[in-house]
PDB file of N, CA and C in Angstrom:
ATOM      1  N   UNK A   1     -20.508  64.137 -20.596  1.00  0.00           N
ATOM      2  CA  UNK A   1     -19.483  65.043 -21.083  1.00  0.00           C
ATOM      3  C   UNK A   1     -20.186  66.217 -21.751  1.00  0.00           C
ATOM      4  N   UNK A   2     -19.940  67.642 -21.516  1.00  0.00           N
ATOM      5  CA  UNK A   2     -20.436  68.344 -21.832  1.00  0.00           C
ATOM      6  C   UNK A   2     -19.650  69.243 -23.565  1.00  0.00           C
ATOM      7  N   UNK A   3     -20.446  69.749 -24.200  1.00  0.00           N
ATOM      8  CA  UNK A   3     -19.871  70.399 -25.207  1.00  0.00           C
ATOM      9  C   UNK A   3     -18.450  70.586 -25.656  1.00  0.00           C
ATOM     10  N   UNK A   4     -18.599  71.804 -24.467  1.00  0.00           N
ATOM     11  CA  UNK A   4     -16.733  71.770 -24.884  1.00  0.00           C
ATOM     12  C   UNK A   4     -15.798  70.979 -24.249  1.00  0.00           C
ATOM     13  N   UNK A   5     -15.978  70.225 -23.418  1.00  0.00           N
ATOM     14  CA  UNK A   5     -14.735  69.025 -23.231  1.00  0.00           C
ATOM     15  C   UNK A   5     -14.574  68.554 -24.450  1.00  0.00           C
ATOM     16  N   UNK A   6     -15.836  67.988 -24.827  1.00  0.00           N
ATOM     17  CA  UNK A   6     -15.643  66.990 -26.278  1.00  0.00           C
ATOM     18  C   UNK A   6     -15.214  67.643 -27.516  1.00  0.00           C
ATOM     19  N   UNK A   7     -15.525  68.843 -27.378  1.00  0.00           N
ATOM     20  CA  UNK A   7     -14.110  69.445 -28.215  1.00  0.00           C
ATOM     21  C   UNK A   7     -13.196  69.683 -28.207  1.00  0.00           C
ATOM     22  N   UNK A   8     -12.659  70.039 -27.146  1.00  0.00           N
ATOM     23  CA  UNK A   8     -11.445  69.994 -26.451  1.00  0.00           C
ATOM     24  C   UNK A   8     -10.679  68.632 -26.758  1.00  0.00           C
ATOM     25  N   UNK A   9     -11.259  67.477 -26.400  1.00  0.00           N
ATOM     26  CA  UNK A   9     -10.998  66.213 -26.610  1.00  0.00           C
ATOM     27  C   UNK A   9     -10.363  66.013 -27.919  1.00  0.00           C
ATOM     28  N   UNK A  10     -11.863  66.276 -28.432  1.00  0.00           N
ATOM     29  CA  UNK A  10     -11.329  65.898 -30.389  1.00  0.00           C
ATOM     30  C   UNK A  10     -10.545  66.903 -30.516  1.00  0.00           C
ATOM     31  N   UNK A  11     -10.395  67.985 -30.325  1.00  0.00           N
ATOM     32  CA  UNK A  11      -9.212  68.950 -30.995  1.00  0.00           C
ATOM     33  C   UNK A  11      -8.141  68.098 -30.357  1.00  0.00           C
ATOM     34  N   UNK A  12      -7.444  67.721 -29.363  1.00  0.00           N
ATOM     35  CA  UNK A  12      -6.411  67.374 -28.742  1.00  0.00           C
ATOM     36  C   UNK A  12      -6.528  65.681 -29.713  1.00  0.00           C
ATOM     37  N   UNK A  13      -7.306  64.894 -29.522  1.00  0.00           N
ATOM     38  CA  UNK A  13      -6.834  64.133 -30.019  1.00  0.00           C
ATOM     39  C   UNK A  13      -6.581  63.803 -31.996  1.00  0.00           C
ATOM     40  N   UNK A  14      -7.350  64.780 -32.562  1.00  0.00           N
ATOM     41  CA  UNK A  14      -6.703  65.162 -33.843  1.00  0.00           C
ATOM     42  C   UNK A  14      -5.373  65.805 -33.754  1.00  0.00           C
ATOM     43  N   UNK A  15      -5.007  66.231 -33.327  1.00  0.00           N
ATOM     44  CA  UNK A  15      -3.689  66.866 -33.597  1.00  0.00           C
ATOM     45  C   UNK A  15      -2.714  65.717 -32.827  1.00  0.00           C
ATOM     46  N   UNK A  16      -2.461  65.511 -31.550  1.00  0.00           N
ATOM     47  CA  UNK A  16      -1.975  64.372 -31.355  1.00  0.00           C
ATOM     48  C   UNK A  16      -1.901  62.817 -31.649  1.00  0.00           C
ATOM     49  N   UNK A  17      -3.127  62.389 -33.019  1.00  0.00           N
ATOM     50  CA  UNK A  17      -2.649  61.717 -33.573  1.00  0.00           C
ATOM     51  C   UNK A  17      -2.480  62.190 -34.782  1.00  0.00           C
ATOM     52  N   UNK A  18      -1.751  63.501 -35.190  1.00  0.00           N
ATOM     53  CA  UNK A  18      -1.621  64.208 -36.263  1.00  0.00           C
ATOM     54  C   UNK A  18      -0.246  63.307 -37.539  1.00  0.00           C
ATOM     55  N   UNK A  19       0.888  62.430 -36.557  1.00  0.00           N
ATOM     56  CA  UNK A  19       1.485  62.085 -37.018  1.00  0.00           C
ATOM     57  C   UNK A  19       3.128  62.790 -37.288  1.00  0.00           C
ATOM     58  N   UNK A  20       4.194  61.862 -37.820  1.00  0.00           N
ATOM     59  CA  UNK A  20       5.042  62.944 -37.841  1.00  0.00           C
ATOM     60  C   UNK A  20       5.178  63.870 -38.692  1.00  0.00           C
ATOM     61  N   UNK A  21       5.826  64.883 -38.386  1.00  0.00           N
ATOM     62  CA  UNK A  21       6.317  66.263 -39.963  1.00  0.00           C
ATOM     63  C   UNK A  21       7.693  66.379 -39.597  1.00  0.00           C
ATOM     64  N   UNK A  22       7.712  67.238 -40.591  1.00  0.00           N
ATOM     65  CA  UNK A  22       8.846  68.139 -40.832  1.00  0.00           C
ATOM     66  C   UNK A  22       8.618  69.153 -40.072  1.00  0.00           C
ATOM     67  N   UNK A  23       9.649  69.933 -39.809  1.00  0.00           N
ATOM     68  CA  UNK A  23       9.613  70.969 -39.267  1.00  0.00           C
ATOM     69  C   UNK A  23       8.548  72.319 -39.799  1.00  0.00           C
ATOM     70  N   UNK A  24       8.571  72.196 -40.907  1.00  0.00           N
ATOM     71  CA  UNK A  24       7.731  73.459 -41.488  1.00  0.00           C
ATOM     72  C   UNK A  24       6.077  72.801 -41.201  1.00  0.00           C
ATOM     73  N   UNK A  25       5.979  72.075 -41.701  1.00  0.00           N
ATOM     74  CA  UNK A  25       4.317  71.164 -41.251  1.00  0.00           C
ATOM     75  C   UNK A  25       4.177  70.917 -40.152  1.00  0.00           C
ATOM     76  N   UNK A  26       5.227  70.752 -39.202  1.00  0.00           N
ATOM     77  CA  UNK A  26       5.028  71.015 -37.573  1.00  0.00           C
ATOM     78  C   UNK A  26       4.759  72.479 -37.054  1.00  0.00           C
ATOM     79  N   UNK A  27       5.245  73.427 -37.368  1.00  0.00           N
ATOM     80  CA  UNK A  27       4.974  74.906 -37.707  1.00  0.00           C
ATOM     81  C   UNK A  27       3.450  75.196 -37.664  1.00  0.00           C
ATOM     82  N   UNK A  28       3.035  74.569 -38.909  1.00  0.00           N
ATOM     83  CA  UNK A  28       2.129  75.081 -39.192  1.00  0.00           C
ATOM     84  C   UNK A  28       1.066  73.955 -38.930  1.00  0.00           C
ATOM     85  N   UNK A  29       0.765  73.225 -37.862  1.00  0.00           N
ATOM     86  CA  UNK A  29       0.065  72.049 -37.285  1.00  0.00           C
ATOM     87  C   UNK A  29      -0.255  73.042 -36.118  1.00  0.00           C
ATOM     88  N   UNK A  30       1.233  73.361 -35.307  1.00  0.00           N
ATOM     89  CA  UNK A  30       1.291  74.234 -34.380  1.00  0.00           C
ATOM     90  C   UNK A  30       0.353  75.303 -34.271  1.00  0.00           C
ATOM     91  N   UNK A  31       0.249  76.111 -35.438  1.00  0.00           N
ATOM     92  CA  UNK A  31      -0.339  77.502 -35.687  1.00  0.00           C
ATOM     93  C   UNK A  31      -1.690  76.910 -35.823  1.00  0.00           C
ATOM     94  N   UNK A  32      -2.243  75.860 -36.681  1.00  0.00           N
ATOM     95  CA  UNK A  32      -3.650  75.777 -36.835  1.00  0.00           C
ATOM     96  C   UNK A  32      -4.153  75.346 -35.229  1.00  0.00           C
ATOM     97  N   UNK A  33      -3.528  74.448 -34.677  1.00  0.00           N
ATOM     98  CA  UNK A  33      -3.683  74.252 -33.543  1.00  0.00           C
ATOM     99  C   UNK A  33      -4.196  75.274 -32.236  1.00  0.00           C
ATOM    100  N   UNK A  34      -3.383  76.358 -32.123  1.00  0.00           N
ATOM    101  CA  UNK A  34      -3.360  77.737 -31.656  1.00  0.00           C
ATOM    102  C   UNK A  34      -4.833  78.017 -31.847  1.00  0.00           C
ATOM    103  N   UNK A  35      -4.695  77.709 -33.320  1.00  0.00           N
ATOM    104  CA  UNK A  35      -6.020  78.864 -33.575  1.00  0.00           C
ATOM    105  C   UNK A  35      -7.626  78.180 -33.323  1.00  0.00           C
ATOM    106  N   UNK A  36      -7.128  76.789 -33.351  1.00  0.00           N
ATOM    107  CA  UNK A  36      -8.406  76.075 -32.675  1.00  0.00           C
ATOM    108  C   UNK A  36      -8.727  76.408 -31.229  1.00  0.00           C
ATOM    109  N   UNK A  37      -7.486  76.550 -30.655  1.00  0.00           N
ATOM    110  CA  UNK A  37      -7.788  76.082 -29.222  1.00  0.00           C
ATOM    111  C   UNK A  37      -8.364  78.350 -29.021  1.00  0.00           C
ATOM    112  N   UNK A  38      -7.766  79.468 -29.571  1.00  0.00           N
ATOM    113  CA  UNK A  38      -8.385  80.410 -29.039  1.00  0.00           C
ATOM    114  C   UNK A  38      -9.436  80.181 -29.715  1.00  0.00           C
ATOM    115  N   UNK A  39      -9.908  79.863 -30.483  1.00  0.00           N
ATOM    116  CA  UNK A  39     -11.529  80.222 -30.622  1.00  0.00           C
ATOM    117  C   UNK A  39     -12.941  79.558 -29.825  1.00  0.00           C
ATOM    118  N   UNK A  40     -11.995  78.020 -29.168  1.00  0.00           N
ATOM    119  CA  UNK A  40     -12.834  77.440 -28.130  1.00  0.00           C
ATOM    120  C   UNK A  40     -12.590  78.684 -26.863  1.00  0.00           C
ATOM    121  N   UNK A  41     -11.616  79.487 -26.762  1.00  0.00           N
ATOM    122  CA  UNK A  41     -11.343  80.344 -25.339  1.00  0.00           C
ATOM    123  C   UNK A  41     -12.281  81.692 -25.154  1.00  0.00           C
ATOM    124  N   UNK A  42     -12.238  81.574 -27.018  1.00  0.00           N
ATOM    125  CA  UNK A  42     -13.250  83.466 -27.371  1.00  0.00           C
ATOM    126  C   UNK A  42     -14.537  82.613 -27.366  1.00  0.00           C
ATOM    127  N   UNK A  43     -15.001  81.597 -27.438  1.00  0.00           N
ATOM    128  CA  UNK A  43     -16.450  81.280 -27.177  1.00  0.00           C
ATOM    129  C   UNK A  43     -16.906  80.718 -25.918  1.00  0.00           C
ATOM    130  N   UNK A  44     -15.780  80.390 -25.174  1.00  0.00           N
ATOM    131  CA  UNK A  44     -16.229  79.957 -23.692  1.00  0.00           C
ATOM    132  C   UNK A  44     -15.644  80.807 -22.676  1.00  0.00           C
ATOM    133  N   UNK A  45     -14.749  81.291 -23.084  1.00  0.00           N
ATOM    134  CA  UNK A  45     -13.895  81.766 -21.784  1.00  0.00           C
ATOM    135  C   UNK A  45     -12.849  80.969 -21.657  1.00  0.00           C
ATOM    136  N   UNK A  46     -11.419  81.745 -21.052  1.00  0.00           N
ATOM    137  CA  UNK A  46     -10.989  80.851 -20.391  1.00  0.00           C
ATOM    138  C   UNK A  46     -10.758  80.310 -18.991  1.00  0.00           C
ATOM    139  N   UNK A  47     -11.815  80.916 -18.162  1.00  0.00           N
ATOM    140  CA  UNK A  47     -12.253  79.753 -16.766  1.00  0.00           C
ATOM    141  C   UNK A  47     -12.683  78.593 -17.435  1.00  0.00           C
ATOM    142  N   UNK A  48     -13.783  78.985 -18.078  1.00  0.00           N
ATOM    143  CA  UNK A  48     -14.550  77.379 -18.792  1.00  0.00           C
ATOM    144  C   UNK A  48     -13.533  76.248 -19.308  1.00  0.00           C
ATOM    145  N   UNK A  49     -12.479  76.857 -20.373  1.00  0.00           N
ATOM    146  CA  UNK A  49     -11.336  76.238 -20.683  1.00  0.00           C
ATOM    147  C   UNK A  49     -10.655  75.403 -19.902  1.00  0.00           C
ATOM    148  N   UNK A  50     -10.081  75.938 -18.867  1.00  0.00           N
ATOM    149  CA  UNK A  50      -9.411  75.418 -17.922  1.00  0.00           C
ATOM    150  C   UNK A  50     -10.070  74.390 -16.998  1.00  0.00           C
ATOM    151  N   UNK A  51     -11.595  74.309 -16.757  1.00  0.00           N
ATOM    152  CA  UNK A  51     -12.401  74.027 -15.889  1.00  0.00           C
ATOM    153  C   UNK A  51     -12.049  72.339 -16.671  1.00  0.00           C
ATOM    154  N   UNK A  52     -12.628  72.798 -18.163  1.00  0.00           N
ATOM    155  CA  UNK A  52     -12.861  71.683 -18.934  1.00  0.00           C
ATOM    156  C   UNK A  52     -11.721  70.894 -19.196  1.00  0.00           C
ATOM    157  N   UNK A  53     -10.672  71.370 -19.171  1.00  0.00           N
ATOM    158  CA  UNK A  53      -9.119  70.497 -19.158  1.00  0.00           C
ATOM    159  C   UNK A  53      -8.827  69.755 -18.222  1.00  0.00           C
ATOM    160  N   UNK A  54      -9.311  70.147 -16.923  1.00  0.00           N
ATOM    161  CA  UNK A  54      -9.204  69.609 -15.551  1.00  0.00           C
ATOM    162  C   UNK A  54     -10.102  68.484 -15.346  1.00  0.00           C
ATOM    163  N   UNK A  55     -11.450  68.529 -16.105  1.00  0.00           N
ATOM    164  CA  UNK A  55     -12.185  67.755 -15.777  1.00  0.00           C
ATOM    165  C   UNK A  55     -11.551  66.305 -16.596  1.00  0.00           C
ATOM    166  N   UNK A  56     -10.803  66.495 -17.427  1.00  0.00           N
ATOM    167  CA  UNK A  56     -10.305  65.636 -18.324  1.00  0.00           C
ATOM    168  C   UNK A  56      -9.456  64.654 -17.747  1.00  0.00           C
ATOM    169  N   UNK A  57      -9.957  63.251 -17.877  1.00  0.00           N
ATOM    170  CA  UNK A  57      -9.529  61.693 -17.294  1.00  0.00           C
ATOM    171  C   UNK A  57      -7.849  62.433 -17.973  1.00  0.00           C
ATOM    172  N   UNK A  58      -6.710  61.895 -17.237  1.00  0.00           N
ATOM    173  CA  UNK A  58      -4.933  62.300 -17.756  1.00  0.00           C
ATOM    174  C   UNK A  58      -5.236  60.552 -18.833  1.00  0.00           C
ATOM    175  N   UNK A  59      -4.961  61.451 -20.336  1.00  0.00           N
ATOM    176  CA  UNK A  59      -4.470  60.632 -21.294  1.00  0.00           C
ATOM    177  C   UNK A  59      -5.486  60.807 -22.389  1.00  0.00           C
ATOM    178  N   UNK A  60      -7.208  60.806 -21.966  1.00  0.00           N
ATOM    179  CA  UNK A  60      -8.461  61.113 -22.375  1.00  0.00           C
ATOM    180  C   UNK A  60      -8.740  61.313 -23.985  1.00  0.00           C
ATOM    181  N   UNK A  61      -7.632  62.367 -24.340  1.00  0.00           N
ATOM    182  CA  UNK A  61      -7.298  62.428 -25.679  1.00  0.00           C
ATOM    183  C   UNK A  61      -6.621  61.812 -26.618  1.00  0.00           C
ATOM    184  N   UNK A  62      -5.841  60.786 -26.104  1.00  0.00           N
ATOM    185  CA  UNK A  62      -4.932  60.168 -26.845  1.00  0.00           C
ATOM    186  C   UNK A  62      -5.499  59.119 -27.328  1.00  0.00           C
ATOM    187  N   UNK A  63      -4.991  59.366 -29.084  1.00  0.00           N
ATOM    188  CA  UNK A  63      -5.116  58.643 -29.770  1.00  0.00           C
ATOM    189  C   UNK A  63      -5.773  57.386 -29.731  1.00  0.00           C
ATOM    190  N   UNK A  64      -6.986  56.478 -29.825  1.00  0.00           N
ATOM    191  CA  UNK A  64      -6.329  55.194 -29.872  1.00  0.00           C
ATOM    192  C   UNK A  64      -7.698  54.999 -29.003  1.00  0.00           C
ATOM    193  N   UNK A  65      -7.337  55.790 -27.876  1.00  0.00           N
ATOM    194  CA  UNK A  65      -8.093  55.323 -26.163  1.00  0.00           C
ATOM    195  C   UNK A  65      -9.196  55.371 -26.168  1.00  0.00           C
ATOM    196  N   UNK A  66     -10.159  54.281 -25.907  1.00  0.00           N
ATOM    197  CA  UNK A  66     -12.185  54.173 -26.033  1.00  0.00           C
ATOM    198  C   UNK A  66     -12.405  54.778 -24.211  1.00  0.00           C
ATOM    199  N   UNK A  67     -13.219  55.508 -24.301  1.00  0.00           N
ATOM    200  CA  UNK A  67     -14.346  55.460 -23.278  1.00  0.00           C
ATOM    201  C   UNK A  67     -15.276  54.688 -22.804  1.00  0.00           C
TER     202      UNK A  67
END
């Protein structure tokens, strides 16, 4: 697994096992979220982005799941 999958990964699976909120802490889960995922896009690109999402086993991030 290369660099940014595995960030990709852990960003996706921190926030999806982020838990429930409220609407305003969902808001703003949302927004920090955003801002993780452009700064993986302003340091790789987003071909690389996309490349690296694709390469991703469906579920990969979720919570819970060992490799």
């Amino acid at each position: 697994m290369d660099e940014l999958t595995a960030r990709l990964e852990s960003l996706l699976r921190f926030y999806a096992g982020a838990g429930p909120y409220d609407q305003d802490d969902g808001a703003q889960l949302a927004q920090q979220f955003s801002k993780a995922l452009q700064l993986l896009v302003a340091e790789f690109g987003p071909n690389a982005v996309d490349a690296a999402l694709d390469q991703m086993p469906d579920g990969a991030w979720q919570p819970g799941l060992l490799h």
